[in-house]
Protein backbone atom coordinates (compact mmCIF):
# COMPACT_ATOMS: atom_id res chain seq x y z
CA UNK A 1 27.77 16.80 -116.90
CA UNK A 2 25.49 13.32 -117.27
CA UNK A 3 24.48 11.56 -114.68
CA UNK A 4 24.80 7.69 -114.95
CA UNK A 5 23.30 5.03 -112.83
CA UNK A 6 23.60 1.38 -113.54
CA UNK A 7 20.45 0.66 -111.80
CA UNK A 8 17.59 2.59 -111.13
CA UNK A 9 14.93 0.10 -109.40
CA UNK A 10 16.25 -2.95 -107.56
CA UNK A 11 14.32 -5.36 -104.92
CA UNK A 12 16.33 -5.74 -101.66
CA UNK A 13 15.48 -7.67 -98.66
CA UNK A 14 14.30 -6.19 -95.15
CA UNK A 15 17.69 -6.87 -93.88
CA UNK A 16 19.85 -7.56 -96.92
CA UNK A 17 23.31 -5.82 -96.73
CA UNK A 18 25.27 -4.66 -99.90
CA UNK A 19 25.95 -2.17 -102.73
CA UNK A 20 22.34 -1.62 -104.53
CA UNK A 21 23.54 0.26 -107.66
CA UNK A 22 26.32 3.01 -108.54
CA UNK A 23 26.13 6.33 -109.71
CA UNK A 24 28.44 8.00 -111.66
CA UNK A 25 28.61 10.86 -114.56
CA UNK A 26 30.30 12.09 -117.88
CA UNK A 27 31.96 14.86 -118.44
CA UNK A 28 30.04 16.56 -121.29
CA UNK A 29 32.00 19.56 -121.67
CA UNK A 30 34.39 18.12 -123.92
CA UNK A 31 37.52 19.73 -122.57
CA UNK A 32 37.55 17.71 -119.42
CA UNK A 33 36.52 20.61 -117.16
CA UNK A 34 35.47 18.06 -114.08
CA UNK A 35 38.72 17.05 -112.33
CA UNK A 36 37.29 15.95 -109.10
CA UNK A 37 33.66 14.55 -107.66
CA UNK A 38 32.11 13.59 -104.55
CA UNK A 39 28.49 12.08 -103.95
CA UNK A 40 26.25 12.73 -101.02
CA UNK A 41 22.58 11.46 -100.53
CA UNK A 42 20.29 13.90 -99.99
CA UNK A 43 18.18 13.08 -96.72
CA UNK A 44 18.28 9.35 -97.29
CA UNK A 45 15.66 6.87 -95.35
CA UNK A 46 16.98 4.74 -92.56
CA UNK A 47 19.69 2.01 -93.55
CA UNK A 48 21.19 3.33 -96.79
CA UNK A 49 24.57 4.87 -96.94
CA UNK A 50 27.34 6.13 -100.23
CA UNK A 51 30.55 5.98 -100.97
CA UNK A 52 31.53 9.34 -101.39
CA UNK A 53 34.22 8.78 -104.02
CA UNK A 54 32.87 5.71 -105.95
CA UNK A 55 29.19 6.61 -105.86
CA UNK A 56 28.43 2.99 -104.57
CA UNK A 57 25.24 2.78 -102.62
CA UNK A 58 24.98 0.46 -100.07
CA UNK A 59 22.17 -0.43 -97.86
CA UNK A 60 23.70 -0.92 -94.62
CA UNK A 61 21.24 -2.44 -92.44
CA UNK A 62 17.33 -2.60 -91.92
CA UNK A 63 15.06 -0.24 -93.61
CA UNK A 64 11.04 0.18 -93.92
CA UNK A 65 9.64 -2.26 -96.27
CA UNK A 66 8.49 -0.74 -99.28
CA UNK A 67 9.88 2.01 -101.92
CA UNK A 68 12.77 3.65 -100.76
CA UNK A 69 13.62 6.28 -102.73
CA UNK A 70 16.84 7.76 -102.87
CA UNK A 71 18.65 11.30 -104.01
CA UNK A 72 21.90 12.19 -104.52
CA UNK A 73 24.13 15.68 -105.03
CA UNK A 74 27.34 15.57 -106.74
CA UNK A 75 29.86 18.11 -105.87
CA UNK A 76 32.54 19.10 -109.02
CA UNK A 77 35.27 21.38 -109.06
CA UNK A 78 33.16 23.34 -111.28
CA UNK A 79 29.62 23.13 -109.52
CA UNK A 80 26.90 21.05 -107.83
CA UNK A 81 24.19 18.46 -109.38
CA UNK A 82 20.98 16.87 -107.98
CA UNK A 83 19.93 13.27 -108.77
CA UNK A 84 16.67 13.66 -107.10
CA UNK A 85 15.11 9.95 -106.92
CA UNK A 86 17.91 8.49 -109.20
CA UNK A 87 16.95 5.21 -107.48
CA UNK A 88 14.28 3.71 -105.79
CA UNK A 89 15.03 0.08 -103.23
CA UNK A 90 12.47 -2.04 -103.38
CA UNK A 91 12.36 -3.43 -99.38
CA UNK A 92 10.63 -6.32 -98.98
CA UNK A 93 8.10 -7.17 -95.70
CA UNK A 94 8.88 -6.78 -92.20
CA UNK A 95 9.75 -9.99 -90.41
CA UNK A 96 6.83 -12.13 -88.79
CA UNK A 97 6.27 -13.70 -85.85
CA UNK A 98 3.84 -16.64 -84.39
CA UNK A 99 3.84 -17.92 -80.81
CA UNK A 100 2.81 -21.03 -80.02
CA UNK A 101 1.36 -23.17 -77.07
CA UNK A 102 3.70 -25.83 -74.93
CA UNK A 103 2.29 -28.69 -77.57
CA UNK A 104 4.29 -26.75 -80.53
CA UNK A 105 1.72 -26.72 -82.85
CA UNK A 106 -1.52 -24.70 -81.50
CA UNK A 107 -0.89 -21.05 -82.22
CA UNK A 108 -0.89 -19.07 -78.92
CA UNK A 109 -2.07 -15.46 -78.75
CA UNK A 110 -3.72 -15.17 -74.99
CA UNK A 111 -2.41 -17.65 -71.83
CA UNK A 112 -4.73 -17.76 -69.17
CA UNK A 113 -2.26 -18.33 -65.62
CA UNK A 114 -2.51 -18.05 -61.92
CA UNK A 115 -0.12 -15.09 -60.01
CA UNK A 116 2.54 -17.96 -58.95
CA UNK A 117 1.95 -20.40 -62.03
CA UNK A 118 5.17 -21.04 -64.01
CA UNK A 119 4.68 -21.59 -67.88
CA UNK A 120 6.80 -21.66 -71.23
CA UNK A 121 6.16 -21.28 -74.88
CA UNK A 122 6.99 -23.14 -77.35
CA UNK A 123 9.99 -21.82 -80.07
CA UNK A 124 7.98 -18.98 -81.78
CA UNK A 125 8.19 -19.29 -85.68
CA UNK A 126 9.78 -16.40 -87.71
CA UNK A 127 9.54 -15.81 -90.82
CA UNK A 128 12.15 -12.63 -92.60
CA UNK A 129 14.51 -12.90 -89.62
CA UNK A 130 17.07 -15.30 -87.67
CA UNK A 131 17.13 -13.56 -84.62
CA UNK A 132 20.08 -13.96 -82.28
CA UNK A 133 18.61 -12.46 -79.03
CA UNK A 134 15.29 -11.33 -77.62
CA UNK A 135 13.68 -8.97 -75.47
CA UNK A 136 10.60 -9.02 -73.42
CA UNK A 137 8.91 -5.65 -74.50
CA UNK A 138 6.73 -5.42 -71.07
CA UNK A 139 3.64 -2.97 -70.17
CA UNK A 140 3.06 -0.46 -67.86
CA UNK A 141 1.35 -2.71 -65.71
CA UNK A 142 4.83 -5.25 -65.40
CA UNK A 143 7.00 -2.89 -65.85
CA UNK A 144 6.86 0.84 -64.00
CA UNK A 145 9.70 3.55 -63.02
CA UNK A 146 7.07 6.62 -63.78
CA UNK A 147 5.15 7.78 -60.97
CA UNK A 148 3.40 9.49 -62.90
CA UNK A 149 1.69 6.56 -64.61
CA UNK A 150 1.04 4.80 -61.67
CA UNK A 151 2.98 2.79 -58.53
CA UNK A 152 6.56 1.96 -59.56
CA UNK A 153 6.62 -2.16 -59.72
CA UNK A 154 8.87 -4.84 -61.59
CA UNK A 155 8.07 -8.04 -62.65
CA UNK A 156 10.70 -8.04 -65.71
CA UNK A 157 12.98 -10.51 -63.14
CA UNK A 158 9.88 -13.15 -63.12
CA UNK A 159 10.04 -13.32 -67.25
CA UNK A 160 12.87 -14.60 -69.51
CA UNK A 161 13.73 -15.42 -73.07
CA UNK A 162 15.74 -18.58 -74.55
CA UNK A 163 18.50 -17.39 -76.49
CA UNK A 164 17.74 -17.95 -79.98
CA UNK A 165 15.16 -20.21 -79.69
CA UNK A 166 12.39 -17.36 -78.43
CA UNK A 167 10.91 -19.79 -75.89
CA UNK A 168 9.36 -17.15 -73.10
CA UNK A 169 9.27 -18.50 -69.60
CA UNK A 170 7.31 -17.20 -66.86
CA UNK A 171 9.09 -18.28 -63.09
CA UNK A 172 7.18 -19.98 -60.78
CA UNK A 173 5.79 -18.08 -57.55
CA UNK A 174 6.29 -14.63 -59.46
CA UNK A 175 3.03 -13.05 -57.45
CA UNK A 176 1.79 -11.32 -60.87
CA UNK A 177 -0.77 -8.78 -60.89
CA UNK A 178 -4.48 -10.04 -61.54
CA UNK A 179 -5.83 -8.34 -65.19
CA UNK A 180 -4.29 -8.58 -68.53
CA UNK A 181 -1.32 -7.79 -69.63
CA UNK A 182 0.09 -7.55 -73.13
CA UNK A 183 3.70 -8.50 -74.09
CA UNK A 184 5.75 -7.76 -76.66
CA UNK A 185 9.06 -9.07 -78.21
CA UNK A 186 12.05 -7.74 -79.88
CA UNK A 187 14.51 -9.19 -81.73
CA UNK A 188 18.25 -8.81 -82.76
CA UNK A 189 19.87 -10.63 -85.74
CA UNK A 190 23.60 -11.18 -86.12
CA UNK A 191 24.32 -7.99 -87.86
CA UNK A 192 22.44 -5.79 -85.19
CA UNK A 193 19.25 -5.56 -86.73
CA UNK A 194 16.63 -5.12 -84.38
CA UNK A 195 13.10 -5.56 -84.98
CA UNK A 196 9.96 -5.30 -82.10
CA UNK A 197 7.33 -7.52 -83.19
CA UNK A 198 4.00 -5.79 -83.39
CA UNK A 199 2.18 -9.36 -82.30
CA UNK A 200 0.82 -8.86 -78.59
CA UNK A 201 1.05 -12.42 -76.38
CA UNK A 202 -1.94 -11.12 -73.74
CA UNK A 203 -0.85 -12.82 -70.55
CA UNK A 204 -4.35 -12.57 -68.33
CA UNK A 205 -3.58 -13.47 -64.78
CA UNK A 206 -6.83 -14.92 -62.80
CA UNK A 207 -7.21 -16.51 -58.84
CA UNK A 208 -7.61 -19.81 -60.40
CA UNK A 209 -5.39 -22.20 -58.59
């Protein structure tokens, strides 16, 4: 038996969807000994998938940026073959984010507010994503049901995100903590693709006003 691949290197996107290549083999016995096959991967990475009686394989939704290599075993009426790394995908960089201040234009990585002062960002600019929703990804010190870490408190109710613009709104008379706090947002495309944002917007909350 030969193993056959039509590709063995090929770029993909972050979130790109779609066959990659297709394995396949010969039967090299010359009698025609191999009557059946079926192809498994062997401990694939996160969003890559076969077809188990075409050998097509697909990446089927994110995966870590960078080389993704990929093995497969082929199970014969007569025996079993590894393909280990038969193919590597090529994923390309996680998606970006940048926040900016209510003017659109000045980048925005720390607000300085009052408890009870309402606010709003601007559309945050993505780049390797069109997200669909958002999620406020909040801290400890927003966002508590562990007694163990400390009192249990919720401001999650005083925050909200524009759906798909990513505009983050603070509510007026929210009675936030003083300190800083760090926020976080994820975001879902139209396939189901999630992705949390490593970016921190640091929120510092000051008797000001």
């Amino acid at each position: 038996l030969e193993i056959v691949i039509d590709k063995n290197e090929v770029e993909a996107g972050i979130f790109e969807q779609g066959v990659m290549a297709t394995i396949s083999y010969t039967d090299t016995s010359g009698s025609d000994e191999i009557t059946s096959a079926t192809y498994k991967l062997i401990d694939p990475p996160v969003g890559f998938e076969i077809n188990s009686s075409t050998g097509a394989i697909s990446k089927v939704k994110g995966a870590a940026s960078g080389p993704n290599s990929l093995s497969v075993e082929i199970t014969t009426n007569v025996g079993v073959v590894m393909a280990p790394n038969v193919l590597t995908v090529n994923v390309g960089e996680s998606p970006s984010i940048e926040m900016f201040q209510q003017d659109g234009s000045t980048p925005l990585t720390k607000t300085v507010l009052s408890p009870n002062t309402a606010y709003t960002t601007s559309a945050p600019e993505v780049t390797g994503m069109n997200p669909t929703k958002w999620e406020v990804i909040f801290p400890t010190s927003l966002l508590n049901s562990d007694t163990e870490l400390g009192e249990i408190i919720d401001f999650s109710s005083s925050f909200s995100v524009e759906e798909p613009s990513g505009k983050v709104s603070i509510s007026a008379d929210a009675g936030l903590p003083i300190g800083s706090h760090s926020l976080k947002l994820k975001a879902t495309n139209a396939t189901g693709d999630e992705f949390e944002f490593p970016n921190e917007l640091i929120m510092e909350v000051e008797e000001r006003w």
